[in-house]
PDB file of N, CA and C in Angstrom:
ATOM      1  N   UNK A   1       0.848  -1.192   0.000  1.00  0.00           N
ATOM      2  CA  UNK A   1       0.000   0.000   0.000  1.00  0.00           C
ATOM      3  C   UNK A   1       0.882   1.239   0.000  1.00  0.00           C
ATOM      4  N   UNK A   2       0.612   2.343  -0.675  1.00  0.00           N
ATOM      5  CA  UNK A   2       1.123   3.536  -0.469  1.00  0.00           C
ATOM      6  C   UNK A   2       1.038   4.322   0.972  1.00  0.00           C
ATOM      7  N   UNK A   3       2.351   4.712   0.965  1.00  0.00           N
ATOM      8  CA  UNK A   3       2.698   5.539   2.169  1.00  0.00           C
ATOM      9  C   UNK A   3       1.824   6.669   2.162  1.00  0.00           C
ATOM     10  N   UNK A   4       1.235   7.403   1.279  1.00  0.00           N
ATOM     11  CA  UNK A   4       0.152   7.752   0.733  1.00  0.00           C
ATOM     12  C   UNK A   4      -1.131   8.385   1.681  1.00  0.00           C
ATOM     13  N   UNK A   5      -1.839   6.675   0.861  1.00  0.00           N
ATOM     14  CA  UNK A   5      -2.658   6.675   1.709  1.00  0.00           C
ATOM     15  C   UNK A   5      -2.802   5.947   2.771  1.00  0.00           C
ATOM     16  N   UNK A   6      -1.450   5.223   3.336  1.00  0.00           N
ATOM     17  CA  UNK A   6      -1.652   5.342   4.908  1.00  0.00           C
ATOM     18  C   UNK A   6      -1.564   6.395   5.814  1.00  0.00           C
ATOM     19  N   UNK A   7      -0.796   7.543   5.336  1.00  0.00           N
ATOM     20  CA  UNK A   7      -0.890   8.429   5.897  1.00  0.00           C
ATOM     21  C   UNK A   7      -2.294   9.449   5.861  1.00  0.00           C
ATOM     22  N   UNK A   8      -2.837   8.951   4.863  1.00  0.00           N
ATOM     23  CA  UNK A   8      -4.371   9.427   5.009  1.00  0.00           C
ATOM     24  C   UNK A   8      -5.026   8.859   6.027  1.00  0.00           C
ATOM     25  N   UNK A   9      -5.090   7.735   5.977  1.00  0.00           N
ATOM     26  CA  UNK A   9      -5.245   6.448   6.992  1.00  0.00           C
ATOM     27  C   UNK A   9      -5.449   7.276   8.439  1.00  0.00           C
ATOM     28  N   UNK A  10      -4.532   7.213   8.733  1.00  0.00           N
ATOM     29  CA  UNK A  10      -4.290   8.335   9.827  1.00  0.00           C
ATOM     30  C   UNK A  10      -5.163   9.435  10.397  1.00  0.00           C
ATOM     31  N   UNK A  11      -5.227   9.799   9.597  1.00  0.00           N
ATOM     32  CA  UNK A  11      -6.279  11.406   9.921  1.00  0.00           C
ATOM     33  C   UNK A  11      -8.003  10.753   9.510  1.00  0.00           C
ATOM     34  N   UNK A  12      -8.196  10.449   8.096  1.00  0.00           N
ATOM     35  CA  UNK A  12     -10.019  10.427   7.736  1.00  0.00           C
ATOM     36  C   UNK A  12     -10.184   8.699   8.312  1.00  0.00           C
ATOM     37  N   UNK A  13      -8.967   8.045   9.496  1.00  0.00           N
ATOM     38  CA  UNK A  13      -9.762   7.053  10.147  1.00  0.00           C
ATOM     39  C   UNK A  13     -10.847   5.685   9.080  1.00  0.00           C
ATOM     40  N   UNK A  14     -10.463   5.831   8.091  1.00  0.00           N
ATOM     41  CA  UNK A  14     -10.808   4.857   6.688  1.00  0.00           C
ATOM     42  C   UNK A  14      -9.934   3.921   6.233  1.00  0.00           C
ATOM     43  N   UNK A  15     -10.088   2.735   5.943  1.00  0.00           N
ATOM     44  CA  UNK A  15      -9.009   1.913   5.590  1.00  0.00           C
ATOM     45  C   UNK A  15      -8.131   2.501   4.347  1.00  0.00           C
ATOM     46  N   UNK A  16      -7.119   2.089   4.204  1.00  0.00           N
ATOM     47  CA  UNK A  16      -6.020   2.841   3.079  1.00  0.00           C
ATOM     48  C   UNK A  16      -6.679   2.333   1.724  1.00  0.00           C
ATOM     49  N   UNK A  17      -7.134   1.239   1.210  1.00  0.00           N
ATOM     50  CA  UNK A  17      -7.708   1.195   0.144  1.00  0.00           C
ATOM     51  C   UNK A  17      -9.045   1.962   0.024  1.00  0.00           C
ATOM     52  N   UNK A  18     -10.075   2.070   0.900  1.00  0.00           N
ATOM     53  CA  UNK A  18     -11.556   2.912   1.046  1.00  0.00           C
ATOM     54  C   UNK A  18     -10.733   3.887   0.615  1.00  0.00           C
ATOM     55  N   UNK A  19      -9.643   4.771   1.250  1.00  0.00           N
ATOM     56  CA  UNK A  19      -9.614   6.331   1.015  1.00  0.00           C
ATOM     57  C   UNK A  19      -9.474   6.251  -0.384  1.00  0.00           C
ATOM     58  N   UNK A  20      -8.092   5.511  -1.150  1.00  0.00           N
ATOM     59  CA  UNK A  20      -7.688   5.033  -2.800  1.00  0.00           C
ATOM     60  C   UNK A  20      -8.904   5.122  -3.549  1.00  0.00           C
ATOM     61  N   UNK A  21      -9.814   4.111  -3.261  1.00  0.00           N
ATOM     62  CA  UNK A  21     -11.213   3.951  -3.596  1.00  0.00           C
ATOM     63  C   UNK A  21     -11.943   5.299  -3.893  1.00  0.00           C
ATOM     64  N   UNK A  22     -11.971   5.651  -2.717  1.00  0.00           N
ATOM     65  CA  UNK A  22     -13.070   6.924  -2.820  1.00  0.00           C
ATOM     66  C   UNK A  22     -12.288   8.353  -3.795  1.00  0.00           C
ATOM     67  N   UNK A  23     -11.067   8.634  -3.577  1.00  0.00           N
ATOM     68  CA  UNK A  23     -10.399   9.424  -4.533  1.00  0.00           C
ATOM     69  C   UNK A  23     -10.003   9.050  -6.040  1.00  0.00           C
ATOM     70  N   UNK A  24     -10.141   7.678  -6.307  1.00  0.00           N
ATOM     71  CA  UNK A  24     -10.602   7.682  -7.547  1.00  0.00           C
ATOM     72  C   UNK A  24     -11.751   7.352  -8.334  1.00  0.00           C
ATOM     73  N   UNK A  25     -12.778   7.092  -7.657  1.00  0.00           N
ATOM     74  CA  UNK A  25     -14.223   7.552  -7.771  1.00  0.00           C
ATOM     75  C   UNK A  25     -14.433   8.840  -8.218  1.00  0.00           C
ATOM     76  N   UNK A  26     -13.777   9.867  -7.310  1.00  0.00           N
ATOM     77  CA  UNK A  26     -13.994  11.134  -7.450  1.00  0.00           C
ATOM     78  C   UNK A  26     -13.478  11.453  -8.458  1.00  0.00           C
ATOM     79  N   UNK A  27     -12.037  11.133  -8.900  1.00  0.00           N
ATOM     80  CA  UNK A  27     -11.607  11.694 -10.155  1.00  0.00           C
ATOM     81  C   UNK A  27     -12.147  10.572 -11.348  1.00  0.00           C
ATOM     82  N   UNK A  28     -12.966   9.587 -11.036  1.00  0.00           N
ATOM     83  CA  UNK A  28     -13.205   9.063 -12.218  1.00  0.00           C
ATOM     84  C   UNK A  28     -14.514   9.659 -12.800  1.00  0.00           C
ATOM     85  N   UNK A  29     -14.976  10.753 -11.426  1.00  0.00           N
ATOM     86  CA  UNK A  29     -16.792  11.318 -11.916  1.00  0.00           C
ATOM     87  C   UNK A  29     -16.108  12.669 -12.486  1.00  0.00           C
ATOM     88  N   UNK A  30     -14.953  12.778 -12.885  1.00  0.00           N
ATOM     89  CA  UNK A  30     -14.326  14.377 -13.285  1.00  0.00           C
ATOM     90  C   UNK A  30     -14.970  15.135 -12.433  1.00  0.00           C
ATOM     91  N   UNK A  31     -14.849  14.946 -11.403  1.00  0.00           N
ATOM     92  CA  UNK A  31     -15.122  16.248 -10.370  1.00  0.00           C
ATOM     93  C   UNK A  31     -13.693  17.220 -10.160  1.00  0.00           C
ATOM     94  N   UNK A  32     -13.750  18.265  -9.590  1.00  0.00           N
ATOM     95  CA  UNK A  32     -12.998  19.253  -9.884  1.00  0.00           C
ATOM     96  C   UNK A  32     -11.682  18.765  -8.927  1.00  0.00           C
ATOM     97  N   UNK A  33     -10.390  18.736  -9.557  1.00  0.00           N
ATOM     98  CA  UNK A  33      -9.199  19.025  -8.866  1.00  0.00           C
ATOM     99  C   UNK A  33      -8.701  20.158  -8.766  1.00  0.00           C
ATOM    100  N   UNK A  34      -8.699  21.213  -9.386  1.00  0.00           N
ATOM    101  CA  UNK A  34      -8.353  22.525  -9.936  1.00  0.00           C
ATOM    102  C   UNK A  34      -9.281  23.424 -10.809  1.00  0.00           C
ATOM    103  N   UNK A  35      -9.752  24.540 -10.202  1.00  0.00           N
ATOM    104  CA  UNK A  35     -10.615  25.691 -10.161  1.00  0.00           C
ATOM    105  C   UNK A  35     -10.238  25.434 -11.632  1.00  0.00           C
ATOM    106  N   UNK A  36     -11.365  25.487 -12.730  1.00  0.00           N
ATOM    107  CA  UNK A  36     -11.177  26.167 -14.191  1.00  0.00           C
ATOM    108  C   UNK A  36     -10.672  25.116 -15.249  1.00  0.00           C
ATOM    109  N   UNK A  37     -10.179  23.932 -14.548  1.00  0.00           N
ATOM    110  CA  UNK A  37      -9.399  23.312 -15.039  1.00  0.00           C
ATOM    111  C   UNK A  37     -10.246  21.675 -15.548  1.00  0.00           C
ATOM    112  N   UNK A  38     -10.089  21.003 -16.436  1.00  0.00           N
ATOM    113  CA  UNK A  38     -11.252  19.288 -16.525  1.00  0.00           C
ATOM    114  C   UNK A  38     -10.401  18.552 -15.794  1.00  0.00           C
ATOM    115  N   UNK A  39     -10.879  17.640 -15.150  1.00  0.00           N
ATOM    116  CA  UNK A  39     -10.194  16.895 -14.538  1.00  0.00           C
ATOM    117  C   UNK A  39      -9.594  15.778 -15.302  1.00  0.00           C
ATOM    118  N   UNK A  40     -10.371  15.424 -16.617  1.00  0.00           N
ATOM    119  CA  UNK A  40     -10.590  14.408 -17.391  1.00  0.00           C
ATOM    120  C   UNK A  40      -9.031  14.420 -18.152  1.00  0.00           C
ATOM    121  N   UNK A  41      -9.209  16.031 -18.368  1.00  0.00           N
ATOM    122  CA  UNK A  41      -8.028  16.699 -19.775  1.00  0.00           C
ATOM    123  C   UNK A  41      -6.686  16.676 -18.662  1.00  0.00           C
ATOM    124  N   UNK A  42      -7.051  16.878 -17.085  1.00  0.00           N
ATOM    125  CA  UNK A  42      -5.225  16.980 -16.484  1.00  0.00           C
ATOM    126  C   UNK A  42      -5.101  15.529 -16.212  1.00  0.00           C
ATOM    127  N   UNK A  43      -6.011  14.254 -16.314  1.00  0.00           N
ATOM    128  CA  UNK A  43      -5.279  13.085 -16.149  1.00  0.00           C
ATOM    129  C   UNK A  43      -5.105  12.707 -17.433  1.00  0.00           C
ATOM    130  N   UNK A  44      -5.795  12.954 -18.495  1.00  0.00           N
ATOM    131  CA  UNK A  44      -4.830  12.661 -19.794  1.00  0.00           C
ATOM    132  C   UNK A  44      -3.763  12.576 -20.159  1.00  0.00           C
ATOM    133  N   UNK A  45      -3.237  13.491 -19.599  1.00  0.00           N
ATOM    134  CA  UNK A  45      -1.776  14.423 -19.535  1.00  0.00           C
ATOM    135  C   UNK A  45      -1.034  12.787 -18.933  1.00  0.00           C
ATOM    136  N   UNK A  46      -1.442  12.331 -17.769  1.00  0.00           N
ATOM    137  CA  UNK A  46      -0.997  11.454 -16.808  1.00  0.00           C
ATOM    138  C   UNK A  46      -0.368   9.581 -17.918  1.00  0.00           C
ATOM    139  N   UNK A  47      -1.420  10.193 -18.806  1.00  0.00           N
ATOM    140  CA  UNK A  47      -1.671   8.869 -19.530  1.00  0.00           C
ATOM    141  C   UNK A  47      -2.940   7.877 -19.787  1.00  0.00           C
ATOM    142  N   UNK A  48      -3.583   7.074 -20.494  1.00  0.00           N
ATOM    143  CA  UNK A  48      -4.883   6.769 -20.498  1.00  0.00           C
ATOM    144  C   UNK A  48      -5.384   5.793 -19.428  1.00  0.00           C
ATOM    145  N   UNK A  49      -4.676   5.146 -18.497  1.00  0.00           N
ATOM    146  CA  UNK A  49      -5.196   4.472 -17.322  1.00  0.00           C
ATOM    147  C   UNK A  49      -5.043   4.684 -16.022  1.00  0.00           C
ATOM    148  N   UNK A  50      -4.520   6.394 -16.251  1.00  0.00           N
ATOM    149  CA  UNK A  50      -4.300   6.857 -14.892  1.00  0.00           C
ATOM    150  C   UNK A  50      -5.066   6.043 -13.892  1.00  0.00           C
ATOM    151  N   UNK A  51      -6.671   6.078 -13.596  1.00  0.00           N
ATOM    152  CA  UNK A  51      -7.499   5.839 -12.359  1.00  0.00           C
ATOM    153  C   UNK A  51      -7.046   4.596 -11.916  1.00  0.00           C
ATOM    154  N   UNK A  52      -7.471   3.757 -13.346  1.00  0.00           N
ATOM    155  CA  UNK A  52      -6.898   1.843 -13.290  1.00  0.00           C
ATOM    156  C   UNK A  52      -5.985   1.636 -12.460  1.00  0.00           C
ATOM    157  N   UNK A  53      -4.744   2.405 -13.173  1.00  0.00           N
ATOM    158  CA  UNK A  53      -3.404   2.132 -12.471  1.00  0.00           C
ATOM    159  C   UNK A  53      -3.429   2.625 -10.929  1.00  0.00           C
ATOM    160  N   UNK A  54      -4.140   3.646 -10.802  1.00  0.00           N
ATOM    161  CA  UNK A  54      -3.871   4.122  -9.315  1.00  0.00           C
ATOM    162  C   UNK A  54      -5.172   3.136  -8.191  1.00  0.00           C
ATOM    163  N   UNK A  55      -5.484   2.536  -8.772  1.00  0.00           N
ATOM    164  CA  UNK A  55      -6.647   1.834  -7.746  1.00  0.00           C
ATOM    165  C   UNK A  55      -5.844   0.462  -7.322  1.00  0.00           C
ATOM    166  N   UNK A  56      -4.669   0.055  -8.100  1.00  0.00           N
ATOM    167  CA  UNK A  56      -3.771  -0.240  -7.874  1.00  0.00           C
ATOM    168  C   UNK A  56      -3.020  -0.065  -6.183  1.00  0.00           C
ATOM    169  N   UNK A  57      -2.634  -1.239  -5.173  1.00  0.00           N
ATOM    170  CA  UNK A  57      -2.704  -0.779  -4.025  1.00  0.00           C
ATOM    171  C   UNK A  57      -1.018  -0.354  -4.257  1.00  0.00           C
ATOM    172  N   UNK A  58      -0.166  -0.854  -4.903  1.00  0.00           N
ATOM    173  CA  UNK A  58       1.342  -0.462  -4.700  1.00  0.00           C
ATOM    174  C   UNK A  58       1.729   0.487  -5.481  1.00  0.00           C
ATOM    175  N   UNK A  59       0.324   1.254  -6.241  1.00  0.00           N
ATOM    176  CA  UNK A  59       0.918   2.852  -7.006  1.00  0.00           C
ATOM    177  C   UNK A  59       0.862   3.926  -5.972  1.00  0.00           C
ATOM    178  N   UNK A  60       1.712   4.488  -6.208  1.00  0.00           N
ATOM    179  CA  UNK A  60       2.137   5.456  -5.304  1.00  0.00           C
ATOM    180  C   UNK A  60       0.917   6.794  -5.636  1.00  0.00           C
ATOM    181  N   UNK A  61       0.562   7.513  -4.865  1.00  0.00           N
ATOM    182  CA  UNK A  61       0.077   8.508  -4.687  1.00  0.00           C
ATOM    183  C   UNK A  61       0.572   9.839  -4.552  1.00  0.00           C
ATOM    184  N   UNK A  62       0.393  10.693  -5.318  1.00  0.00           N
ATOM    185  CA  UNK A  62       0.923  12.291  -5.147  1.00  0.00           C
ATOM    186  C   UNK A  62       0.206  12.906  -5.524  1.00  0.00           C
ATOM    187  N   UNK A  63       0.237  14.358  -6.268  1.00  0.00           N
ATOM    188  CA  UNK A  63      -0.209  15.455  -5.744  1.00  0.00           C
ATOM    189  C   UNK A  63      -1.907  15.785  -6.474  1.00  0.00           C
ATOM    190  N   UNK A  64      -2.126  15.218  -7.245  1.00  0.00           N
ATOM    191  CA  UNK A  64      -3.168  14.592  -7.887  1.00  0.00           C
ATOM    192  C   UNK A  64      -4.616  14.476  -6.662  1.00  0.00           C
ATOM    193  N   UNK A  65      -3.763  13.036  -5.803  1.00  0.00           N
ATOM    194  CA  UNK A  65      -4.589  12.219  -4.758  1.00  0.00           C
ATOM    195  C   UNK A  65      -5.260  13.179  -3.718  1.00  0.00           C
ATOM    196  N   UNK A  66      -3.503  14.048  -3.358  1.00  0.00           N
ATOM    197  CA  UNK A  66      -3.820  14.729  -2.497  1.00  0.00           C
ATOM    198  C   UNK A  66      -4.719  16.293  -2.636  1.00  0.00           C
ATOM    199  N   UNK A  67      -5.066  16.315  -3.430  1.00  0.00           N
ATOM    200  CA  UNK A  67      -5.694  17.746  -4.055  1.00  0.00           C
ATOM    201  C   UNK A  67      -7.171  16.992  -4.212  1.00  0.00           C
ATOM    202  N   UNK A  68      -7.424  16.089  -4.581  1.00  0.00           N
ATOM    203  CA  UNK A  68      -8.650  15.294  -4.429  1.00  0.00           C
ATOM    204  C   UNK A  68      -9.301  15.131  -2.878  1.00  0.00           C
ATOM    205  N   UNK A  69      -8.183  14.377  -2.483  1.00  0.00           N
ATOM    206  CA  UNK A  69      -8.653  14.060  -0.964  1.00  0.00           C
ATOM    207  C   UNK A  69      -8.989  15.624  -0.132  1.00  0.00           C
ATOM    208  N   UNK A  70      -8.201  16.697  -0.249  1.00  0.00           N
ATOM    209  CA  UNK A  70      -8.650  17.804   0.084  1.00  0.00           C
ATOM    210  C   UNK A  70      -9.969  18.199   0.093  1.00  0.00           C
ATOM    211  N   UNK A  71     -10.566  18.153  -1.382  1.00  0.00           N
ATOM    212  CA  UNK A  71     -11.729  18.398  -1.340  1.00  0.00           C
ATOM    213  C   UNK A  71     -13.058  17.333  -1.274  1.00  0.00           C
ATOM    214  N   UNK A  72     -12.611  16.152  -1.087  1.00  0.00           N
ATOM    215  CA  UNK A  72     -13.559  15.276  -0.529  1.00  0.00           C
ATOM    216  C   UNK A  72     -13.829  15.325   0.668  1.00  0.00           C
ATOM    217  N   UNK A  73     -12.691  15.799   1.731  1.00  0.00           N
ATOM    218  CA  UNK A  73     -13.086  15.626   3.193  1.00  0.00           C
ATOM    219  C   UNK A  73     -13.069  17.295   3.238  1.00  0.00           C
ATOM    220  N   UNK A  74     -13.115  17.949   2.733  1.00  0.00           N
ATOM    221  CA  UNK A  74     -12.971  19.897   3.001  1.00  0.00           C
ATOM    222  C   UNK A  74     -12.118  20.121   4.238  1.00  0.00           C
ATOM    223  N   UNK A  75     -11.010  19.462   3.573  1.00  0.00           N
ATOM    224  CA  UNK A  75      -9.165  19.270   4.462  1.00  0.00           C
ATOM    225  C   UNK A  75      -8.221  20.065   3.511  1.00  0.00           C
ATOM    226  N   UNK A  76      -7.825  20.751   4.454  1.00  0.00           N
ATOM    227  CA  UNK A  76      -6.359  21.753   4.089  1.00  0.00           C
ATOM    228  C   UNK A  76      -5.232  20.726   4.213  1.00  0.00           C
ATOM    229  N   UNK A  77      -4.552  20.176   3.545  1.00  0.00           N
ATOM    230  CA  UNK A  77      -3.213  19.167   3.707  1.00  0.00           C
ATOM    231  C   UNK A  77      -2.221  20.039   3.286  1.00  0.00           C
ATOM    232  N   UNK A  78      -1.106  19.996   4.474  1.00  0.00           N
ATOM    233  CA  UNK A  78      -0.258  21.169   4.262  1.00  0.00           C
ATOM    234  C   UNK A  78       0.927  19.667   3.866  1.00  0.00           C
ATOM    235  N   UNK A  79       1.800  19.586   2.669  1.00  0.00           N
ATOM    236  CA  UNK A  79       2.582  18.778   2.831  1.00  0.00           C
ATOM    237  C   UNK A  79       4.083  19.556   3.011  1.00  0.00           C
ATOM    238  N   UNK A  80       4.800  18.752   3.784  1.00  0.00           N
ATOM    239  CA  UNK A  80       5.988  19.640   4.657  1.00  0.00           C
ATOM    240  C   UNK A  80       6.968  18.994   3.993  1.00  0.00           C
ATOM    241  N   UNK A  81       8.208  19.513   3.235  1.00  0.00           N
ATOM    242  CA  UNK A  81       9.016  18.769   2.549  1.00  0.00           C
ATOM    243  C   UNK A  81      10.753  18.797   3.441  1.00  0.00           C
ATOM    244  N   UNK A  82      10.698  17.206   3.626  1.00  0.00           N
ATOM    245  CA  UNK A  82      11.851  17.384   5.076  1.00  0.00           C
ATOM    246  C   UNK A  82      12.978  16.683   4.029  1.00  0.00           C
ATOM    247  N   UNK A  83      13.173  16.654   2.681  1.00  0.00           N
ATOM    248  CA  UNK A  83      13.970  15.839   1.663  1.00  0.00           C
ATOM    249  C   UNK A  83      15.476  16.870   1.617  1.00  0.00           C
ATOM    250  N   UNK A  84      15.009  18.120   1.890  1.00  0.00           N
ATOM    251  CA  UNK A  84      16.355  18.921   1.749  1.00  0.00           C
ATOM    252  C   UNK A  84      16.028  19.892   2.589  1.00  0.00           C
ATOM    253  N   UNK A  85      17.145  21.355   3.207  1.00  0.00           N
ATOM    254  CA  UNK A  85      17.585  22.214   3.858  1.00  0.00           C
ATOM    255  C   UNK A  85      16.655  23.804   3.641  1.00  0.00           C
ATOM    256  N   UNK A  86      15.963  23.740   2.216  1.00  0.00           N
ATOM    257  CA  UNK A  86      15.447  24.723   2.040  1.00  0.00           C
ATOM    258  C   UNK A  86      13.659  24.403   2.090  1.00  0.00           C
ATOM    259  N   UNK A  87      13.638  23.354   2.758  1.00  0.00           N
ATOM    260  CA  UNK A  87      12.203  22.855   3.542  1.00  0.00           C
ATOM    261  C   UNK A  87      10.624  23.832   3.007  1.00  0.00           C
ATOM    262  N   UNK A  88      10.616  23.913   1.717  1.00  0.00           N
ATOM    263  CA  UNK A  88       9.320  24.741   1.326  1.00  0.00           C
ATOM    264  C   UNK A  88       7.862  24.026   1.523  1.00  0.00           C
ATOM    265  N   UNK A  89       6.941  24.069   2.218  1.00  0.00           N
ATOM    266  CA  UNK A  89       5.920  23.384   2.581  1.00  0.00           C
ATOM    267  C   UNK A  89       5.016  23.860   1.047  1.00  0.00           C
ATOM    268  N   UNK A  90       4.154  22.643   0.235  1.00  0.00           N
ATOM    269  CA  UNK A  90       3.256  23.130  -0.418  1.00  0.00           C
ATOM    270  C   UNK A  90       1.832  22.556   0.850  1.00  0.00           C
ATOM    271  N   UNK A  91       0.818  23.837   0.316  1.00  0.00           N
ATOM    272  CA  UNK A  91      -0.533  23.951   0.800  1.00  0.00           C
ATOM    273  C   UNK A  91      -1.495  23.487  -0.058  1.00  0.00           C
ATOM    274  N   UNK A  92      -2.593  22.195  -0.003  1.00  0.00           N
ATOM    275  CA  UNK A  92      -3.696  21.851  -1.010  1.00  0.00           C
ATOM    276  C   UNK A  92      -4.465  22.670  -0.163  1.00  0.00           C
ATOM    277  N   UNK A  93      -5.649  23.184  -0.847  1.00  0.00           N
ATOM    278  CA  UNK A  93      -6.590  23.885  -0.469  1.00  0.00           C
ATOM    279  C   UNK A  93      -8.021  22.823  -1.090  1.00  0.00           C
ATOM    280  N   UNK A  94      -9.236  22.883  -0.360  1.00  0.00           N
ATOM    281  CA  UNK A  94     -10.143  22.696  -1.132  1.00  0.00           C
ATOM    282  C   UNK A  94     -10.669  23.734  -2.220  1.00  0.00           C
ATOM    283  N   UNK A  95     -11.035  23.125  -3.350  1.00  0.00           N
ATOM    284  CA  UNK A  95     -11.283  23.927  -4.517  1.00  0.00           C
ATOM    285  C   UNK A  95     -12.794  24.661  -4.174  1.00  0.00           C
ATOM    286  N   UNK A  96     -13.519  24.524  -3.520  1.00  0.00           N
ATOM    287  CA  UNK A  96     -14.905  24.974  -2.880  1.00  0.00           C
ATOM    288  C   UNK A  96     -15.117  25.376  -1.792  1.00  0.00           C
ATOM    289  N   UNK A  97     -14.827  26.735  -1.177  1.00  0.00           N
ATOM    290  CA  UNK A  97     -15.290  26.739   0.292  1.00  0.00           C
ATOM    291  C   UNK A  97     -14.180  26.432   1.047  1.00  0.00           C
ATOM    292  N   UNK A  98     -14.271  27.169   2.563  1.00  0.00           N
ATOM    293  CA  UNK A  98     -12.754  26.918   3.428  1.00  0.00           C
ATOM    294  C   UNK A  98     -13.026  25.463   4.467  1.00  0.00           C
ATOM    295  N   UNK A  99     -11.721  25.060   4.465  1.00  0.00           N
ATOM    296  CA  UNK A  99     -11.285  24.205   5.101  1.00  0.00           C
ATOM    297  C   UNK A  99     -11.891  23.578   6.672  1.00  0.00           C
ATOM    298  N   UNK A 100     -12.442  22.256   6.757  1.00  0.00           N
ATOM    299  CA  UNK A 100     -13.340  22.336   7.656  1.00  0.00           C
ATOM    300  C   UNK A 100     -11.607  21.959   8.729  1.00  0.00           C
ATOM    301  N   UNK A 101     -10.781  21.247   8.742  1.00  0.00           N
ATOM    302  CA  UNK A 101      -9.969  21.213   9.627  1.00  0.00           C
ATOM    303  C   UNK A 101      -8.033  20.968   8.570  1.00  0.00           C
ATOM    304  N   UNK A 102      -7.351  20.584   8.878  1.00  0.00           N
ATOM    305  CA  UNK A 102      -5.798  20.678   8.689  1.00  0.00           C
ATOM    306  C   UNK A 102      -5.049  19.350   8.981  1.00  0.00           C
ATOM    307  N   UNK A 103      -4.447  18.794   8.388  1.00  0.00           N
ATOM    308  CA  UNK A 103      -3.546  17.750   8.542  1.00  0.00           C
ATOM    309  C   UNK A 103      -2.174  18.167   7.418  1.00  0.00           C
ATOM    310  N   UNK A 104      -1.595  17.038   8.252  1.00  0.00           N
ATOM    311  CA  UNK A 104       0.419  17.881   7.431  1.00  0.00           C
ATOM    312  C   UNK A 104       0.912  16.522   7.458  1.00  0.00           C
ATOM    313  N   UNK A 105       1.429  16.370   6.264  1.00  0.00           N
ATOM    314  CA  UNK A 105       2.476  14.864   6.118  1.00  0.00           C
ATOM    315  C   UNK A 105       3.682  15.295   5.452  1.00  0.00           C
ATOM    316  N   UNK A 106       4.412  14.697   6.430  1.00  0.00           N
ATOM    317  CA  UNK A 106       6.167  14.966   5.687  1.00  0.00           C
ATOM    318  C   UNK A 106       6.217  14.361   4.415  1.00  0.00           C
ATOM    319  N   UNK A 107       7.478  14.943   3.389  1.00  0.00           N
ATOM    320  CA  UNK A 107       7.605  14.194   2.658  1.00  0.00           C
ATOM    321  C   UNK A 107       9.042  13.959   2.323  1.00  0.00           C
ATOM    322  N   UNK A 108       9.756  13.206   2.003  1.00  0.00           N
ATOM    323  CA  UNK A 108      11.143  12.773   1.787  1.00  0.00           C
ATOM    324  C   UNK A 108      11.487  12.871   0.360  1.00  0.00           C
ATOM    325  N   UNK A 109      10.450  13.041  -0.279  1.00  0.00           N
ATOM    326  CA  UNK A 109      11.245  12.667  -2.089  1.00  0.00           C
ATOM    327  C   UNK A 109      10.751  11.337  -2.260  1.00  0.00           C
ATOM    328  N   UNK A 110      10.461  10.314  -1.448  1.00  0.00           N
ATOM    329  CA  UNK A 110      10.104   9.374  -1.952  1.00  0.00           C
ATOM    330  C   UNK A 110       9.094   8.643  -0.607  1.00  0.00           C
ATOM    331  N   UNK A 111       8.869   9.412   0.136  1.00  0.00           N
ATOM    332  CA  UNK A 111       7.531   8.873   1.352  1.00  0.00           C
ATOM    333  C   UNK A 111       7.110   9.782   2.192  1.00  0.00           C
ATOM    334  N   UNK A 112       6.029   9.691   2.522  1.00  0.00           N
ATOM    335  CA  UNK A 112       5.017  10.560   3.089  1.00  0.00           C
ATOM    336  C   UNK A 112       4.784   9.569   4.019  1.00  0.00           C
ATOM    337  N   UNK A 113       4.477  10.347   5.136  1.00  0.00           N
ATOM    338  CA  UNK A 113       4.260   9.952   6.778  1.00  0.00           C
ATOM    339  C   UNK A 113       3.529  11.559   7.367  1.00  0.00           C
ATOM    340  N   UNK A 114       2.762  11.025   8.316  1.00  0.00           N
ATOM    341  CA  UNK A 114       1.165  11.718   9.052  1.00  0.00           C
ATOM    342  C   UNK A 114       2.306  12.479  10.067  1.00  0.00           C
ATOM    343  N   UNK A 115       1.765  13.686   9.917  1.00  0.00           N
ATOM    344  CA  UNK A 115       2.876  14.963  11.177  1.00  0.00           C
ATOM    345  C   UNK A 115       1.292  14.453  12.458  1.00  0.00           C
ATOM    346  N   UNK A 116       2.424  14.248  13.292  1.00  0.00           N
ATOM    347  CA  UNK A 116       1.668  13.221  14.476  1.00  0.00           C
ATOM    348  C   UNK A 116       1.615  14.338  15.418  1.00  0.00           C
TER     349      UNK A 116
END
């Protein structure tokens, strides 16, 4: 399973495949990842089996998942990048309306873990 979504795991209290599940549901109904933007036309970009492949339990999850999961649970995920010295945190926002609460997962360059 992705470090991912166990670290989702963590916070929305859902098994790590349910959360997988439910975020690509969401992007498989082209619901919005980005204000203005199809959801359909930015996983194209990804390749034609993006969802397939990611329902997949050992595909890794990034920034895609996490911009989804934002606005499924109306969660601010601040991800904190601890991989190098100049430590720039990116912020997902929900695309609708403010943030009902906040969670933060480190990230290394290659794994994400729940800021406990």
């Amino acid at each position: 399973m992705s470090c991912l979504f166990n670290s989702m795991n963590y916070f929305f209290k859902e098994d790590s495949q349910v959360i997988r599940n439910k975020i690509c549901d969401y992007l498989q109904q082209n619901q919005p990842i980005i204000d203005g933007l199809d959801t359909n036309f930015i996983l194209s970009m990804e390749g034609p089996n993006y969802i397939n492949n990611m329902r997949n339990p050992s595909v890794w999850g990034g920034a895609i998942e996490i911009q989804a999961a934002c606005n499924i649970w109306n969660t601010k995920i601040t991800v904190v990048n601890i991989r190098n010295s100049n430590q720039k945190n990116i912020e997902f926002q929900p695309v609708k309306g403010n943030a009902n609460n906040n969670i933060s997962v480190t990230w290394s360059g290659g794994h994400y873990e729940p800021v406990r």
